[in-house]
PDB file of N, CA and C in Angstrom:
ATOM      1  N   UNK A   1      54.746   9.787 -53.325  1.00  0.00           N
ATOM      2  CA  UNK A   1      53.793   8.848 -53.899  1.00  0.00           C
ATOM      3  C   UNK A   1      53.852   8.995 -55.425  1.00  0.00           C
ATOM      4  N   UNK A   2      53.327   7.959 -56.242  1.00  0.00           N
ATOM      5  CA  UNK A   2      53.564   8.073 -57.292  1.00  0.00           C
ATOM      6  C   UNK A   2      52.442   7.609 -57.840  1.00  0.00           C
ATOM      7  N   UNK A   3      52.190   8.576 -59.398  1.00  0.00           N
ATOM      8  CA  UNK A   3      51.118   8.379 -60.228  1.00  0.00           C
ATOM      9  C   UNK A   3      50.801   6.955 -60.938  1.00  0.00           C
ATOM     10  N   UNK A   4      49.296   6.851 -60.935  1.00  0.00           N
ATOM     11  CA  UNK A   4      49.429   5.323 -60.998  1.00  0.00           C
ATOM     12  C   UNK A   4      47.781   4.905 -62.153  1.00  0.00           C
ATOM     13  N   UNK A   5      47.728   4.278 -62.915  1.00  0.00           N
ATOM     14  CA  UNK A   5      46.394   4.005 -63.497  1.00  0.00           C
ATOM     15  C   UNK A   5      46.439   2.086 -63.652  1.00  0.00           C
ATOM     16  N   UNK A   6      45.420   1.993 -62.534  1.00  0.00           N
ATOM     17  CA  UNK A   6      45.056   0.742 -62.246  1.00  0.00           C
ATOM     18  C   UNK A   6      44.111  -0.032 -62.533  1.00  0.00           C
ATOM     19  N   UNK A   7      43.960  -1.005 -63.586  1.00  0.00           N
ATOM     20  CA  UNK A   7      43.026  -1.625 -64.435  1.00  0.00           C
ATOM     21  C   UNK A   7      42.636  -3.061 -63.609  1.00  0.00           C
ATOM     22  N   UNK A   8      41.146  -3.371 -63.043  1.00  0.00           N
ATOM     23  CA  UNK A   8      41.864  -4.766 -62.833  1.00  0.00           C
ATOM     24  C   UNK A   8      40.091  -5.141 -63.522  1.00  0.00           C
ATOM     25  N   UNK A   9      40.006  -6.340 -63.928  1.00  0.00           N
ATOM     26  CA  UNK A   9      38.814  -7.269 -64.096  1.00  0.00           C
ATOM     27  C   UNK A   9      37.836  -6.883 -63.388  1.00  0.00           C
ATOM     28  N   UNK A  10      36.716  -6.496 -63.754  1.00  0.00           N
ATOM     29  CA  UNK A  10      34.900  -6.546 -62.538  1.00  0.00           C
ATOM     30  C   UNK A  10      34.446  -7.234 -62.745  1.00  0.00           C
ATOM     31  N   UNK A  11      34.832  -8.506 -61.259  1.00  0.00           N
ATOM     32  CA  UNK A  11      33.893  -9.503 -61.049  1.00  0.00           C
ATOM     33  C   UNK A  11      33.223 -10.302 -62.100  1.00  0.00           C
ATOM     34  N   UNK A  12      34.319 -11.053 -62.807  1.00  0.00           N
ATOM     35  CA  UNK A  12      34.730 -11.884 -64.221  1.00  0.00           C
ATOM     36  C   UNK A  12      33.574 -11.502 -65.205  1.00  0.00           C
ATOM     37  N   UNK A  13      33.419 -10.403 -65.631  1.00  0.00           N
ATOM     38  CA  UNK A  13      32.227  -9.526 -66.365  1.00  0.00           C
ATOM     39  C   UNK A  13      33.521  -9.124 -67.169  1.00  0.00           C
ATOM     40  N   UNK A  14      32.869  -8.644 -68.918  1.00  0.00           N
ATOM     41  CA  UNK A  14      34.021  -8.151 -69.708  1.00  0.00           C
ATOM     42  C   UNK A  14      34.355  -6.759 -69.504  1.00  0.00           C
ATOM     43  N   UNK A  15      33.589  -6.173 -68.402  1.00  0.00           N
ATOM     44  CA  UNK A  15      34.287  -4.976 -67.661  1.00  0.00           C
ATOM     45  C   UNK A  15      35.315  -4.837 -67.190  1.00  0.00           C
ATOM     46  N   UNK A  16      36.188  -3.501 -67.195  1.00  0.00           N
ATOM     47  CA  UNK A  16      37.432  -3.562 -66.322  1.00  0.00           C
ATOM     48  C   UNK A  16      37.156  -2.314 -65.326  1.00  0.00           C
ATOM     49  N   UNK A  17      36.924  -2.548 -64.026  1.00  0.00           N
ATOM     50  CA  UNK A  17      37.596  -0.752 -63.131  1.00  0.00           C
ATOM     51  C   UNK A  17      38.330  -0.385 -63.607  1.00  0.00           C
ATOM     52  N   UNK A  18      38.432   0.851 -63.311  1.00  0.00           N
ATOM     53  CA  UNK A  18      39.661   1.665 -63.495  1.00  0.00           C
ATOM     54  C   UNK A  18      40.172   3.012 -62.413  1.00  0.00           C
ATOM     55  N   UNK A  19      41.193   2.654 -62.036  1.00  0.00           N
ATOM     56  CA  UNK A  19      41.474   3.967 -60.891  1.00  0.00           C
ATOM     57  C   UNK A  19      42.789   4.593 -61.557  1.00  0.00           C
ATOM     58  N   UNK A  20      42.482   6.191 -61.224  1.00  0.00           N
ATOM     59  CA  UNK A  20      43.782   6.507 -61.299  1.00  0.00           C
ATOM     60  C   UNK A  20      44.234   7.170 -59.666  1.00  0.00           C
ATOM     61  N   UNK A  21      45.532   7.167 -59.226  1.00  0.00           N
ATOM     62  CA  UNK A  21      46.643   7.448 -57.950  1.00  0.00           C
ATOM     63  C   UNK A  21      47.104   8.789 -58.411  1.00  0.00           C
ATOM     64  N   UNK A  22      46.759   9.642 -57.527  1.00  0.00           N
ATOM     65  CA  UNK A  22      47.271  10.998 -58.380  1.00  0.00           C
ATOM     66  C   UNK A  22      48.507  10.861 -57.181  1.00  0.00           C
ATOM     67  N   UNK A  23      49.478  12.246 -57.237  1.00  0.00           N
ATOM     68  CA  UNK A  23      50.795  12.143 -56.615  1.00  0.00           C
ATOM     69  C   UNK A  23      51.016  12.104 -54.956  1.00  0.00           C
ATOM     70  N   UNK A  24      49.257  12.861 -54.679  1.00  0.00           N
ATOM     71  CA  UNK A  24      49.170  12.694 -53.216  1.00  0.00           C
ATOM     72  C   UNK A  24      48.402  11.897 -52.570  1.00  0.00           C
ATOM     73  N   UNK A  25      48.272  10.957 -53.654  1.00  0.00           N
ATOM     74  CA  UNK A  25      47.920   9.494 -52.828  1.00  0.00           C
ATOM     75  C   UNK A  25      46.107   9.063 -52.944  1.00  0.00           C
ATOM     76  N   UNK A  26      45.370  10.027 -53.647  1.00  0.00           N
ATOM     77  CA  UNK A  26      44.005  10.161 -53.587  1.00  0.00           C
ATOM     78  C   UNK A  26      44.187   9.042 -54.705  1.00  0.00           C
ATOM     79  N   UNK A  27      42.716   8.515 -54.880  1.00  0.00           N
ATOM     80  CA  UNK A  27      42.699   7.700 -55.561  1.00  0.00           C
ATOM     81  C   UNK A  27      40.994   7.889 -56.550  1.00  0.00           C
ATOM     82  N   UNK A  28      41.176   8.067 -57.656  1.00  0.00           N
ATOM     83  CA  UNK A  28      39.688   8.117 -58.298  1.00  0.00           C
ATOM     84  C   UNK A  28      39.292   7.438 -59.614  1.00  0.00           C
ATOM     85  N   UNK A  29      37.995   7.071 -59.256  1.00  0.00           N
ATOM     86  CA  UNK A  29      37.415   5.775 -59.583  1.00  0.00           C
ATOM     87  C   UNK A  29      37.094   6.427 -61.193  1.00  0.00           C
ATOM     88  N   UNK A  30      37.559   6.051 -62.760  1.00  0.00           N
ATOM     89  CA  UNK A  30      37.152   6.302 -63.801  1.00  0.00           C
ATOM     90  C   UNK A  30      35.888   5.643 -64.457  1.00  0.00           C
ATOM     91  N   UNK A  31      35.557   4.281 -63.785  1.00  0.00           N
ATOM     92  CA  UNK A  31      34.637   3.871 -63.587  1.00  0.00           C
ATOM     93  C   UNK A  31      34.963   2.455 -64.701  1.00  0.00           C
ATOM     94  N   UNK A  32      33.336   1.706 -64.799  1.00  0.00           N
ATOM     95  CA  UNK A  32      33.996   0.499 -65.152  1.00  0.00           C
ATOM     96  C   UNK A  32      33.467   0.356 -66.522  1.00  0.00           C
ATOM     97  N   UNK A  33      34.219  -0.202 -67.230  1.00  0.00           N
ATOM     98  CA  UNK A  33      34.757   0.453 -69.042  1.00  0.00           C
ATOM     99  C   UNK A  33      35.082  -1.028 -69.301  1.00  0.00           C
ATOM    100  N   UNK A  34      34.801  -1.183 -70.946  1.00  0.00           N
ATOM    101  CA  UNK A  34      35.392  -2.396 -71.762  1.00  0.00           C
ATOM    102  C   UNK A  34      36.162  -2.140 -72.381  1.00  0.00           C
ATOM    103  N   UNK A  35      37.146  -2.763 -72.610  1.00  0.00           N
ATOM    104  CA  UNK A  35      38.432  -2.029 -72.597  1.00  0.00           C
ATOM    105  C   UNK A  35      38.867  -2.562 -74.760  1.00  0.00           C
ATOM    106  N   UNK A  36      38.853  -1.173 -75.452  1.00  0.00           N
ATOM    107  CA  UNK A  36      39.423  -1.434 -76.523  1.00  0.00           C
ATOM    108  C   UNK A  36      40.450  -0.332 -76.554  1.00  0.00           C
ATOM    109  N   UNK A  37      41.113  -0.294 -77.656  1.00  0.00           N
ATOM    110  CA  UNK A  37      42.125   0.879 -77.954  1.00  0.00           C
ATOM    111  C   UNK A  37      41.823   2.423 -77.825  1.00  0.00           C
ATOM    112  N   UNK A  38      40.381   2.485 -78.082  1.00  0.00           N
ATOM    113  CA  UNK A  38      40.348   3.989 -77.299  1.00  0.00           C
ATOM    114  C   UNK A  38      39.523   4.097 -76.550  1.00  0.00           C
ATOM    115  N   UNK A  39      39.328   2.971 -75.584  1.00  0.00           N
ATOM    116  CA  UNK A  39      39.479   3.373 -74.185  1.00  0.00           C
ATOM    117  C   UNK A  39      40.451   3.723 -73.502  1.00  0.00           C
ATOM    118  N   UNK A  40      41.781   2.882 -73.965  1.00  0.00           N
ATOM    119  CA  UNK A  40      43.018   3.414 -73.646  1.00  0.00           C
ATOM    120  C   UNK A  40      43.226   4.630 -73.375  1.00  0.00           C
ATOM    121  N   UNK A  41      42.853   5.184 -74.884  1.00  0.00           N
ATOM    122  CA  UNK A  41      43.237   6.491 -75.190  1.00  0.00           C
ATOM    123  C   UNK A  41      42.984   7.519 -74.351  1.00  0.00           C
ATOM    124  N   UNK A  42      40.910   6.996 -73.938  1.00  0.00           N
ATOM    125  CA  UNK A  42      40.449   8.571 -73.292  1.00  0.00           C
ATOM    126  C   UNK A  42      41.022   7.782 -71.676  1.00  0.00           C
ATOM    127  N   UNK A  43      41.525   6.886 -71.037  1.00  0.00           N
ATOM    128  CA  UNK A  43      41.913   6.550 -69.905  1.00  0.00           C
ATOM    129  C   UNK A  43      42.785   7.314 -69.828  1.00  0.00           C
ATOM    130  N   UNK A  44      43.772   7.260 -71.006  1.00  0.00           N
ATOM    131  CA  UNK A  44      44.895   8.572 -70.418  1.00  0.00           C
ATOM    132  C   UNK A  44      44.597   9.898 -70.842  1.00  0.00           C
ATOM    133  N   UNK A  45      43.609  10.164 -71.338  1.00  0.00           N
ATOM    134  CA  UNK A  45      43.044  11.912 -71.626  1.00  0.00           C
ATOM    135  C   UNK A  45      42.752  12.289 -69.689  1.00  0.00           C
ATOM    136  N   UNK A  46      41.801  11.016 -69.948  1.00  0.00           N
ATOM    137  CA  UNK A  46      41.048  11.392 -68.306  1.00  0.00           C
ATOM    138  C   UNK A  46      42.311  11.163 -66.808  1.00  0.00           C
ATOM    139  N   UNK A  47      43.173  10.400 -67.253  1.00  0.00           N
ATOM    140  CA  UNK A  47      44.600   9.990 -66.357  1.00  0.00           C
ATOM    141  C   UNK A  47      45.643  11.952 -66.377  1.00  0.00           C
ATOM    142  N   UNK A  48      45.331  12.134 -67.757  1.00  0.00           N
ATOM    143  CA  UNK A  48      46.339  13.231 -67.273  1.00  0.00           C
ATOM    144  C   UNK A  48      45.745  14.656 -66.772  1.00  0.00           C
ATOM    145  N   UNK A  49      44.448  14.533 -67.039  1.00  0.00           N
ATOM    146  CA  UNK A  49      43.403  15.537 -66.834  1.00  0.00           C
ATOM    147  C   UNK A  49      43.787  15.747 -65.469  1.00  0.00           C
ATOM    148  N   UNK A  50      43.207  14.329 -64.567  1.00  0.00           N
ATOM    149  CA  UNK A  50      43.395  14.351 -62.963  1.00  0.00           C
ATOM    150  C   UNK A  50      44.872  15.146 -62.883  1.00  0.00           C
ATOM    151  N   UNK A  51      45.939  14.526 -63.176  1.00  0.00           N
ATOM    152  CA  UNK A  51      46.932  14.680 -62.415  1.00  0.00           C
ATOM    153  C   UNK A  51      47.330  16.096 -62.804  1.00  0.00           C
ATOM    154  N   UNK A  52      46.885  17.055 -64.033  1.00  0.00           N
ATOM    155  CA  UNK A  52      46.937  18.288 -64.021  1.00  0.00           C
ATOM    156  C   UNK A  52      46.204  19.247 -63.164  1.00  0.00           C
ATOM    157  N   UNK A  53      45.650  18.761 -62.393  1.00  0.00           N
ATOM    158  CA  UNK A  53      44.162  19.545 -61.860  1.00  0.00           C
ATOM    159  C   UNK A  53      44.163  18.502 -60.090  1.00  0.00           C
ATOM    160  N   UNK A  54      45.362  18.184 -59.807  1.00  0.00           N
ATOM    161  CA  UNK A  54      45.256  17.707 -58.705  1.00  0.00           C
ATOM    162  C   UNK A  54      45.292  18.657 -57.594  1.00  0.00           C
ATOM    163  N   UNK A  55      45.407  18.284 -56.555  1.00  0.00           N
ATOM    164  CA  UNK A  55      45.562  19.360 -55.288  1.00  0.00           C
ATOM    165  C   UNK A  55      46.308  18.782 -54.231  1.00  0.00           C
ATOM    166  N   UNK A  56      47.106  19.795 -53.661  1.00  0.00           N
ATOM    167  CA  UNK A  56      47.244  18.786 -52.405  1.00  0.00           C
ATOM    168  C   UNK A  56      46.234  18.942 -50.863  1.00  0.00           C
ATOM    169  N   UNK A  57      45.530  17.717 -50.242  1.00  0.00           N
ATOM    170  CA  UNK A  57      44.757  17.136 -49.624  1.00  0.00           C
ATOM    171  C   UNK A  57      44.569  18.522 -48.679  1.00  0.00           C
ATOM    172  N   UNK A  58      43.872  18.975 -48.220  1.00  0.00           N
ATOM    173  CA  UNK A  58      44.200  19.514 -46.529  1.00  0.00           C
ATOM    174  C   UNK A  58      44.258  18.624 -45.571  1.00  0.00           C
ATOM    175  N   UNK A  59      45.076  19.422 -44.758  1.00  0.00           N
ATOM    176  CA  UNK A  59      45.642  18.881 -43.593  1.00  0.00           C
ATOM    177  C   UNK A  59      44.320  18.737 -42.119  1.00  0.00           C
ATOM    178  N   UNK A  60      43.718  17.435 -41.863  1.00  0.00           N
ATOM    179  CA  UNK A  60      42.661  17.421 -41.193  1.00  0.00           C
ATOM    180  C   UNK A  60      43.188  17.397 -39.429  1.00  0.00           C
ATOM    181  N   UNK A  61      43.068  18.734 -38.926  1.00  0.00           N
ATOM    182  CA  UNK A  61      43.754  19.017 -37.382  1.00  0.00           C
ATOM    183  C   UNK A  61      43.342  18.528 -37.022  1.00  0.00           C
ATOM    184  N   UNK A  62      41.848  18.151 -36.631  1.00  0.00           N
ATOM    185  CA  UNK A  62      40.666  17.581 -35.815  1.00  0.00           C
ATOM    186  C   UNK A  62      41.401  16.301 -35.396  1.00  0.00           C
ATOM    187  N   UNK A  63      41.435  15.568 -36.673  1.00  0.00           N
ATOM    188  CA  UNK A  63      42.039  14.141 -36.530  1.00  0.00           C
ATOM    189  C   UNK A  63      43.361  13.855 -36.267  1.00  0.00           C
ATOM    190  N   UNK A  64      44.209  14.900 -36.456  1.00  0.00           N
ATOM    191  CA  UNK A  64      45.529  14.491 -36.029  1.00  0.00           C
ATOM    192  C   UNK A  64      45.725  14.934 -34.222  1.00  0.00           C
ATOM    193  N   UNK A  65      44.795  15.679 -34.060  1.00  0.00           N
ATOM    194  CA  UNK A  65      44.703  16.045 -32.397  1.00  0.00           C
ATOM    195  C   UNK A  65      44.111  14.446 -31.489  1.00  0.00           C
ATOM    196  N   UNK A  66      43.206  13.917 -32.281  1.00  0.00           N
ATOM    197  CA  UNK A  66      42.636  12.721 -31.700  1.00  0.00           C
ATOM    198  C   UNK A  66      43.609  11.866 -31.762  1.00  0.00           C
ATOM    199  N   UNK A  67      44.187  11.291 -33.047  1.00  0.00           N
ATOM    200  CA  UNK A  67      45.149  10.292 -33.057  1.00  0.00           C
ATOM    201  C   UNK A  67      46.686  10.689 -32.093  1.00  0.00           C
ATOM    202  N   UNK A  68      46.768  12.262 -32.384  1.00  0.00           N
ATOM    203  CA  UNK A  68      48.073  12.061 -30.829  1.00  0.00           C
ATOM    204  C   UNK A  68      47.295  11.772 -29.196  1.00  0.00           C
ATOM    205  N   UNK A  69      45.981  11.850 -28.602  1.00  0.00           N
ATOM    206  CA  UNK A  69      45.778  11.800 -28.018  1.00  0.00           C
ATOM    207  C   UNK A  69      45.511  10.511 -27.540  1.00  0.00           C
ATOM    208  N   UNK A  70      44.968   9.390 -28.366  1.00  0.00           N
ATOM    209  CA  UNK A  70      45.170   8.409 -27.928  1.00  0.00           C
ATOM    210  C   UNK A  70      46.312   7.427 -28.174  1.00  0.00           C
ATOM    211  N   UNK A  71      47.264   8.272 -28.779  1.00  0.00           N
ATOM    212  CA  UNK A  71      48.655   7.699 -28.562  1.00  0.00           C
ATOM    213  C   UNK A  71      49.009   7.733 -27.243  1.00  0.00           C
ATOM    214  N   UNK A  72      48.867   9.190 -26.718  1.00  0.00           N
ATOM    215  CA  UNK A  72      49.622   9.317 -25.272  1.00  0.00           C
ATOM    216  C   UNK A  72      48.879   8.690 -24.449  1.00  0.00           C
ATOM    217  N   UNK A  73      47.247   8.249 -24.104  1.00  0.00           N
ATOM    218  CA  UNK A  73      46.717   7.388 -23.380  1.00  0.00           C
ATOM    219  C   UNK A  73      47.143   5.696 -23.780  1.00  0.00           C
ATOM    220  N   UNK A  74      47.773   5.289 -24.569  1.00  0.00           N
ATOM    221  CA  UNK A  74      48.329   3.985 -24.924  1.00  0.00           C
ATOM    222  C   UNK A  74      49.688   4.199 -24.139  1.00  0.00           C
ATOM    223  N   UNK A  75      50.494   4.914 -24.374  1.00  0.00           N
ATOM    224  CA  UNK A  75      51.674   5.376 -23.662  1.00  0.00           C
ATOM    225  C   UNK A  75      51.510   5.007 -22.200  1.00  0.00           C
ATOM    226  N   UNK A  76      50.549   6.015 -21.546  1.00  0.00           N
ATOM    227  CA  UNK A  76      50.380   5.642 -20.286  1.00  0.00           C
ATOM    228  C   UNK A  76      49.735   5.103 -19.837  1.00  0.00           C
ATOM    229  N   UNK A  77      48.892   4.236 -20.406  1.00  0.00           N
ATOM    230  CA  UNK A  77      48.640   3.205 -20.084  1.00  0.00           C
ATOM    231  C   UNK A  77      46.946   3.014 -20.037  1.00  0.00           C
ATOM    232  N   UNK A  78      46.429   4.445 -19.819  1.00  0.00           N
ATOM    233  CA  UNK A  78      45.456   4.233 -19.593  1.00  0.00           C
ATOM    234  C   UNK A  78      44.030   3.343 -20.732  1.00  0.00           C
ATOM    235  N   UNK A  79      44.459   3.011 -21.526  1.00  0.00           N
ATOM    236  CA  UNK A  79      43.896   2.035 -22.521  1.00  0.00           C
ATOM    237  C   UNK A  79      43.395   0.462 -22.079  1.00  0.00           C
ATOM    238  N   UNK A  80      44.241   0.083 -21.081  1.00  0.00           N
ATOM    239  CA  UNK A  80      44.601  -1.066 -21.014  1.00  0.00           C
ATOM    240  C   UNK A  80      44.607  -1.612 -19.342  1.00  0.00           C
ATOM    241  N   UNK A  81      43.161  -2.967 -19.291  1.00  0.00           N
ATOM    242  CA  UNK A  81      42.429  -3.451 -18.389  1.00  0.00           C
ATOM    243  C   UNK A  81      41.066  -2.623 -17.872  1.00  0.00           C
ATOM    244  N   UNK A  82      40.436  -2.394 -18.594  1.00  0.00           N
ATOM    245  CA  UNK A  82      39.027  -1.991 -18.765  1.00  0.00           C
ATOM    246  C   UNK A  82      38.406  -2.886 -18.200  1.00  0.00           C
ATOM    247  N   UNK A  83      37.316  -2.509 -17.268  1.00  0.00           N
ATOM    248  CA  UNK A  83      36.472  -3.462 -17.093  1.00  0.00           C
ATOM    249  C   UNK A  83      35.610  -3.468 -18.646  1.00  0.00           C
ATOM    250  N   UNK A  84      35.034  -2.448 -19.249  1.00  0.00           N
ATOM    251  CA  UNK A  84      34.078  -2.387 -20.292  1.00  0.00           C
ATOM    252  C   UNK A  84      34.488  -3.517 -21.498  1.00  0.00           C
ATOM    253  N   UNK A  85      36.101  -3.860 -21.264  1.00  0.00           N
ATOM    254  CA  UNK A  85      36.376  -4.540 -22.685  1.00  0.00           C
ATOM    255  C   UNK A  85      36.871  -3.649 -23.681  1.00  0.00           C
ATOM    256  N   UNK A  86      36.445  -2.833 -23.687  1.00  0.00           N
ATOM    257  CA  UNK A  86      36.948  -1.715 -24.919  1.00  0.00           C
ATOM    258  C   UNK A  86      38.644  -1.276 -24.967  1.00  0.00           C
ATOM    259  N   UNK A  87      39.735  -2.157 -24.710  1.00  0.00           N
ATOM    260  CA  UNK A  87      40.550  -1.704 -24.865  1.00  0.00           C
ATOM    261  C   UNK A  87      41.057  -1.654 -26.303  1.00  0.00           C
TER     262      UNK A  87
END
């Protein structure tokens, strides 16, 4: 994944969001700023801050045990013709 600082318009206000993409994909909100030349500036003070001080994510077992599990019930089938609807 790759580092990323993403500016877009708030809701045609002379505000801009701002996110930065650190390398493992997290994404954090710098918040919403009017944008002159040193905003720029502290955007990338605060852009390289993150990506010096990043981490990588932990690994959430809980959820990767659930998502293989209802893989293998899609597999075999059991997902599919419910009376409840819930497939």
């Amino acid at each position: 994944m790759s580092r990323k600082i993403h500016i877009s318009k708030y809701q045609g206000n002379t505000n801009y969001s701002v996110h930065v993409t650190d390398s493992y994909g997290t994404e954090h909100h710098l918040g919403y700023l009017g944008i002159t030349f040193h905003t720029f500036t502290e955007i990338d003070v605060l852009a390289e801050e993150i990506w010096s001080n990043e981490v990588k994510p932990k690994e959430d077992l809980m959820a990767n045990a659930i998502a293989n599990m209802i893989e293998l019930d899609k597999k075999s089938g059991i997902l599919k013709g419910n009376r409840d609807g819930l497939d």
